[in-house]
N, C-alpha and C. Protein backbone atom coordinates (compact mmCIF):
# COMPACT_ATOMS: atom_id res chain seq x y z
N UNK A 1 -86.31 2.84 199.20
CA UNK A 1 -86.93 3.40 200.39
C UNK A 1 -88.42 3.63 200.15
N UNK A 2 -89.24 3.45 201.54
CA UNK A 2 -90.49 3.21 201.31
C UNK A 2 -90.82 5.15 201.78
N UNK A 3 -91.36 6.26 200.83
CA UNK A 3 -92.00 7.26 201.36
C UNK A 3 -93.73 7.31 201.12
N UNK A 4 -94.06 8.14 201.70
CA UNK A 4 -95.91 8.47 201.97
C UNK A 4 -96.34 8.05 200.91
N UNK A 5 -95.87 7.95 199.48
CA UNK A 5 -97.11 7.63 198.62
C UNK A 5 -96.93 6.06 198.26
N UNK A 6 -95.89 5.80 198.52
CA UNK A 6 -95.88 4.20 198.39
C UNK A 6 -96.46 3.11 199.77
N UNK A 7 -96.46 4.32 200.76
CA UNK A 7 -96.87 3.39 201.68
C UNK A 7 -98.74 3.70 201.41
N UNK A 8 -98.88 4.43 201.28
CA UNK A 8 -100.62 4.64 200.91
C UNK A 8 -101.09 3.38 199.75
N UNK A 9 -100.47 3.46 198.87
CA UNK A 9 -100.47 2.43 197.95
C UNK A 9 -100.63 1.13 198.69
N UNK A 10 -99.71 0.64 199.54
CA UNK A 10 -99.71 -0.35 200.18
C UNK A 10 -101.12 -0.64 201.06
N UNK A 11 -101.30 0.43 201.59
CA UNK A 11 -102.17 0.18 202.47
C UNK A 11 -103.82 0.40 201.39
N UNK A 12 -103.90 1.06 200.58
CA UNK A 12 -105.15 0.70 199.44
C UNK A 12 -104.81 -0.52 199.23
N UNK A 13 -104.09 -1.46 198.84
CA UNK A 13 -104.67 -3.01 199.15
C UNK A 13 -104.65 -3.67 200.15
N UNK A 14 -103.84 -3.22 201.19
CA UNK A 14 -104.08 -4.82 202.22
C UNK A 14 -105.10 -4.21 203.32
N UNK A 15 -105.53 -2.93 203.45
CA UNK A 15 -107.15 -2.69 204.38
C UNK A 15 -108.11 -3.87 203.45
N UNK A 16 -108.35 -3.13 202.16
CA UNK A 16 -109.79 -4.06 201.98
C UNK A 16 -109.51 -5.36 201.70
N UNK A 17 -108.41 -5.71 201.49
CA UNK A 17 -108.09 -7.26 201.13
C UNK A 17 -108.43 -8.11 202.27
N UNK A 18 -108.60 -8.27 204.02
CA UNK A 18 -109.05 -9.02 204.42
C UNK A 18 -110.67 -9.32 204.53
N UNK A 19 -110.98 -7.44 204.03
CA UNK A 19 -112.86 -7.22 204.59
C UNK A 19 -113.27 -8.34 202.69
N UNK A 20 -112.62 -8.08 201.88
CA UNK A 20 -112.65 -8.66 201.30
C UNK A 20 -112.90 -10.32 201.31
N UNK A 21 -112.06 -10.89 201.88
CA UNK A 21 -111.78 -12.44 202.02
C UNK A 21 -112.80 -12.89 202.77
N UNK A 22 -113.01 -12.17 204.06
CA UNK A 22 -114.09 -12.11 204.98
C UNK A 22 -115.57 -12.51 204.23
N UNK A 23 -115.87 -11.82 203.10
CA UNK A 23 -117.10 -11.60 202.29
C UNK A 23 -116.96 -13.19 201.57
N UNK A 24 -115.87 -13.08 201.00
CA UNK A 24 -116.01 -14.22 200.26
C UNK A 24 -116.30 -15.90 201.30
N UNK A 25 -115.16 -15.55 202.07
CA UNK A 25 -115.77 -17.08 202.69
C UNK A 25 -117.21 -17.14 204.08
N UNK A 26 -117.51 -16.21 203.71
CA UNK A 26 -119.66 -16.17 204.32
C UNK A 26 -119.89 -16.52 203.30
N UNK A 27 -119.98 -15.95 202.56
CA UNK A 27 -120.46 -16.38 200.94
C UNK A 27 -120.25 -18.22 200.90
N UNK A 28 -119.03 -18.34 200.76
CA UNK A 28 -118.89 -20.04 200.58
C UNK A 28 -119.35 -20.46 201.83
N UNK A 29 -119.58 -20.07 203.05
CA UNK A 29 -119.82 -20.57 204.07
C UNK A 29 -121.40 -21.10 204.32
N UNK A 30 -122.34 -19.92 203.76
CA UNK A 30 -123.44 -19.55 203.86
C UNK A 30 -124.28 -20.62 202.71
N UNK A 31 -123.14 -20.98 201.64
CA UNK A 31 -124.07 -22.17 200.41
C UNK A 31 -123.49 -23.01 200.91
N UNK A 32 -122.89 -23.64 201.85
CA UNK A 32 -122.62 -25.21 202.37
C UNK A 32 -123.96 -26.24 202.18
N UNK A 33 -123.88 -26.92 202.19
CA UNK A 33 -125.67 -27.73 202.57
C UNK A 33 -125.74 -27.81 203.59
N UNK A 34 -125.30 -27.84 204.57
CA UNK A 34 -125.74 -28.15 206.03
C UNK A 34 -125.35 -26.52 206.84
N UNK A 35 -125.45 -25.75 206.07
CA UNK A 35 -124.75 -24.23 206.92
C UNK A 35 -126.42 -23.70 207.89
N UNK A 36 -127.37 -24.23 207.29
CA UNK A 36 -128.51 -23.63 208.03
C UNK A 36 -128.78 -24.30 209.09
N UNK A 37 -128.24 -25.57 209.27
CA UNK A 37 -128.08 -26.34 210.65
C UNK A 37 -127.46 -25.57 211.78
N UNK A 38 -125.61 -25.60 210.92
CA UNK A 38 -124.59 -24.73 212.01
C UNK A 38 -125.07 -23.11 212.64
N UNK A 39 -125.64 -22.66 211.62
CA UNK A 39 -126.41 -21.16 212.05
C UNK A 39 -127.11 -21.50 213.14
N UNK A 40 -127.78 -22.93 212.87
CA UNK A 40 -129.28 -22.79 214.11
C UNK A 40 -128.67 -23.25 215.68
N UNK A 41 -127.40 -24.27 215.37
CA UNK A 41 -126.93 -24.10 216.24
C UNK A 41 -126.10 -22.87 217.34
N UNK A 42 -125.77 -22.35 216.21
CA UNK A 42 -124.86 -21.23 216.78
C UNK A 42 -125.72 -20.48 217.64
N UNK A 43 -126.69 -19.95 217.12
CA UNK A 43 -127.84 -18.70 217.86
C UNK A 43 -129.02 -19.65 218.79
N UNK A 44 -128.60 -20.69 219.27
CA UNK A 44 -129.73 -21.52 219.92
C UNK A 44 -128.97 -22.09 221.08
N UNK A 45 -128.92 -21.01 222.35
CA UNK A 45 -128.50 -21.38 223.23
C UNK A 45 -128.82 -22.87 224.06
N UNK A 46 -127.75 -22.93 224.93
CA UNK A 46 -128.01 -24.63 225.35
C UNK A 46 -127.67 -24.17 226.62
N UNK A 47 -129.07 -23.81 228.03
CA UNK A 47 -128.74 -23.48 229.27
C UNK A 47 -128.24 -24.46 229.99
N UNK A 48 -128.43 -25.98 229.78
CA UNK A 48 -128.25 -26.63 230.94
C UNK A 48 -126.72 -26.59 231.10
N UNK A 49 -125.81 -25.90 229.88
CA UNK A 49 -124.46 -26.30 229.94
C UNK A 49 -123.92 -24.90 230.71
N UNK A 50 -124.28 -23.76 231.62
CA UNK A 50 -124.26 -23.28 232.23
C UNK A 50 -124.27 -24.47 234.15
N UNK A 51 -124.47 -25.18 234.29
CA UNK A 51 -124.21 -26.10 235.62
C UNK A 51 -123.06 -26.61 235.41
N UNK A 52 -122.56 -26.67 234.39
CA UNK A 52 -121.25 -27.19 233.89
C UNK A 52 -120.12 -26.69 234.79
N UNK A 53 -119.37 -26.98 235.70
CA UNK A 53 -118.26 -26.34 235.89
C UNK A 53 -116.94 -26.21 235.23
N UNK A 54 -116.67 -26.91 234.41
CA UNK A 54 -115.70 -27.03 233.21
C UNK A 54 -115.88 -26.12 232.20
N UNK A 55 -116.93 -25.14 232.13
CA UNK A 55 -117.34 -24.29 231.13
C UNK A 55 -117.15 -23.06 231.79
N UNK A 56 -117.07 -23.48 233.00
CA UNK A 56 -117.03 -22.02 233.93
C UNK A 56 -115.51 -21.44 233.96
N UNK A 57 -114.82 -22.81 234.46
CA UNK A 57 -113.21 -22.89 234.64
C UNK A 57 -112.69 -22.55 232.99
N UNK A 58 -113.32 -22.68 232.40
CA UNK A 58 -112.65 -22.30 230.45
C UNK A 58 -112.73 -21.28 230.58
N UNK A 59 -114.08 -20.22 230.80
CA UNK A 59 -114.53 -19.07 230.72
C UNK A 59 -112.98 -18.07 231.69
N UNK A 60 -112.71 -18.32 232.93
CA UNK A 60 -112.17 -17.83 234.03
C UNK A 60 -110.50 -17.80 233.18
N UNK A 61 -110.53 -19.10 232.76
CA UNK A 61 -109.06 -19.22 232.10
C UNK A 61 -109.32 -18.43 230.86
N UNK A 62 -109.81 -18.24 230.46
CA UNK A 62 -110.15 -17.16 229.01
C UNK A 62 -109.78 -15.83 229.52
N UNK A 63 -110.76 -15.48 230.57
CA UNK A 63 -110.58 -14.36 230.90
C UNK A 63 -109.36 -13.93 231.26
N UNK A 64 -108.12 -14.68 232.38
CA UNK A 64 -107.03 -14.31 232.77
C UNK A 64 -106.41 -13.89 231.90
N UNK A 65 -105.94 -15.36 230.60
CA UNK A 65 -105.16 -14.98 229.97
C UNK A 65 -105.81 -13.62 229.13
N UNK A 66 -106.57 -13.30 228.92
CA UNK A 66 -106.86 -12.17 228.03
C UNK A 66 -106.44 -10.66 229.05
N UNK A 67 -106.41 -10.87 230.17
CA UNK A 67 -106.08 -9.94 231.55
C UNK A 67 -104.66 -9.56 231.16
N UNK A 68 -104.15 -10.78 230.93
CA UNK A 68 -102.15 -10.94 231.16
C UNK A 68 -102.15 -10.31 230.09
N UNK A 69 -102.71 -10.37 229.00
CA UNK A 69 -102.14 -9.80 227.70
C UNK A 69 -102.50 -8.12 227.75
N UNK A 70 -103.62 -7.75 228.08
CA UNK A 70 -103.75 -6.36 228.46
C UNK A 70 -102.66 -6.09 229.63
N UNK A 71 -102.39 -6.40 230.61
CA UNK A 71 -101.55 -6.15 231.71
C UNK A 71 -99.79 -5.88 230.77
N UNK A 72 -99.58 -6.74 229.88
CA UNK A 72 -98.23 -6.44 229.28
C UNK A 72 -98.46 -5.48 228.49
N UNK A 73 -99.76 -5.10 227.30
CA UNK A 73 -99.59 -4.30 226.48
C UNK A 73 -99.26 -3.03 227.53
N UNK A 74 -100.18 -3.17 228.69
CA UNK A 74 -100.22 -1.38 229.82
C UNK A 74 -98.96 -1.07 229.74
N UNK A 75 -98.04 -2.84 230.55
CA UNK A 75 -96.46 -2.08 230.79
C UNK A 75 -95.81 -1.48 229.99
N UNK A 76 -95.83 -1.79 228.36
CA UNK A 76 -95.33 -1.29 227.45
C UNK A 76 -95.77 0.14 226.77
N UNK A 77 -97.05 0.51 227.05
CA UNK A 77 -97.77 1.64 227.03
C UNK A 77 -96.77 2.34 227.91
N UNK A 78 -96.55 2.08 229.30
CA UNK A 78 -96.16 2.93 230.55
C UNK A 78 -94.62 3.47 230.34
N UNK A 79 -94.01 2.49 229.62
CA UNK A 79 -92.48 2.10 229.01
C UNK A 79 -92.33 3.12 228.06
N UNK A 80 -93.31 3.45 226.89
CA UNK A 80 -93.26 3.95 226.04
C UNK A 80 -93.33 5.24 226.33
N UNK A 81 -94.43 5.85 226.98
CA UNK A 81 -94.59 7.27 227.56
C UNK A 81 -93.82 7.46 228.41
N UNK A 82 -93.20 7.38 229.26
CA UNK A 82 -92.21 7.43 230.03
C UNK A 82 -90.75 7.89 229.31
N UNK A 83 -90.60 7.01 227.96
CA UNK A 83 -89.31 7.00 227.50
C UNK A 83 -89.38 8.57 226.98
N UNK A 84 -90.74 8.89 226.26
CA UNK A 84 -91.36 9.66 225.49
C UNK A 84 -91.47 10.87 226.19
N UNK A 85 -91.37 10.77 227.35
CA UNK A 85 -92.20 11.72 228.35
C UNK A 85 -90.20 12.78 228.86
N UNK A 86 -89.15 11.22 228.69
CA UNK A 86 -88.15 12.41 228.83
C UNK A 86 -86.95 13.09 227.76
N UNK A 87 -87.94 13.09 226.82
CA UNK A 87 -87.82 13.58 225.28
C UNK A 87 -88.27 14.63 225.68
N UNK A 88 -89.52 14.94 225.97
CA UNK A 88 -90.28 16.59 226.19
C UNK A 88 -91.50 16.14 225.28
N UNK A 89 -91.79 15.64 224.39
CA UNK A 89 -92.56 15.53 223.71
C UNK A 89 -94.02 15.31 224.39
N UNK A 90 -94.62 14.03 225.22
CA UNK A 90 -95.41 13.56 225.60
C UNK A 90 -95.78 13.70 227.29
N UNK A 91 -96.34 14.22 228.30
CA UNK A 91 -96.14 13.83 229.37
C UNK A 91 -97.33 13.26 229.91
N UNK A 92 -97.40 12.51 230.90
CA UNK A 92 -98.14 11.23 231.51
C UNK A 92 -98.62 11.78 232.64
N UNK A 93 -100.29 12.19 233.35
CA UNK A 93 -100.79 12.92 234.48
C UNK A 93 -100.61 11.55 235.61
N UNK A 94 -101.39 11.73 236.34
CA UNK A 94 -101.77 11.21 237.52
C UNK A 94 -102.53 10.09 236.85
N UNK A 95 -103.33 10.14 236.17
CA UNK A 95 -104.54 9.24 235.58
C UNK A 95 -104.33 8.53 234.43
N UNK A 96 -102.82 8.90 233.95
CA UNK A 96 -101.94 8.14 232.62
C UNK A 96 -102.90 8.68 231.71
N UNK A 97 -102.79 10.16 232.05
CA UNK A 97 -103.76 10.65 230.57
C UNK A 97 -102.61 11.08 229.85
N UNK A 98 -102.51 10.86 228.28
CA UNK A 98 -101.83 11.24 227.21
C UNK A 98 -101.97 12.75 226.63
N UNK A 99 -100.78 13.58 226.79
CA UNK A 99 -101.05 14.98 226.84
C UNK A 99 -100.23 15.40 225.52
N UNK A 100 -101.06 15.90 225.14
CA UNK A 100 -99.75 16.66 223.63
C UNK A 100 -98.86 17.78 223.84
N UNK A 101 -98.17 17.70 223.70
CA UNK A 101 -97.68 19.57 224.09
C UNK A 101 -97.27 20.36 223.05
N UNK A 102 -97.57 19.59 222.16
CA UNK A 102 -97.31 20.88 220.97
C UNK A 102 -98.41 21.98 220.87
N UNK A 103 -98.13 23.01 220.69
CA UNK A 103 -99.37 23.96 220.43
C UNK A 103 -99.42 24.65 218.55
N UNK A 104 -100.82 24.76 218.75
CA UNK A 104 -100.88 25.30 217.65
C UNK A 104 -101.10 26.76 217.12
N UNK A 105 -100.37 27.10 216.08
CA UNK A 105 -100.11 28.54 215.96
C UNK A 105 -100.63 29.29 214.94
């Protein structure tokens, strides 16, 4: 069985292990030979591709689906407090504000 000090353990390596990996491949990224090209591209906007309507329609489809995925996490938020809410523990206002009710003594 996993208790508090083994899970702390766990989590002292796998937080810095991605900020970690992260570092390392800028690092390899950054000595490429041609990486000062891709940089100049990256930060060197290209307006005419704004008339584009195919860039527009990507953008719109980006956005939805990123909509749908917030829209399911809400229901499950709403699901959760709700379930939570007839425990006694949690209750849900008018404005789906998250209320504690424990008090402190």
């Amino acid at each position: 069985m996993l208790n508090a000090c083994n899970v702390s353990k766990v989590v002292m390596v796998t937080v810095p292990l991605p900020i970690l990996l992260l570092v390392i491949l800028l690092i390899r990224g950054l000595t490429l030979p041609i990486a000062m090209d891709g940089i100049r591209f990256y930060l060197t906007p290209d307006f005419s591709k704004l008339t584009d309507i195919r860039i527009w329609l990507r953008a719109y489809s980006q956005i939805f689906f990123s909509l749908s995925l917030y829209g399911g996490l809400a229901l499950c938020l709403g699901i959760a407090i709700r379930k939570r809410n007839k425990q006694g523990r949690v209750t849900a206002g008018k404005n789906a504000k998250v209320v504690d009710q424990r008090r402190d003594t």
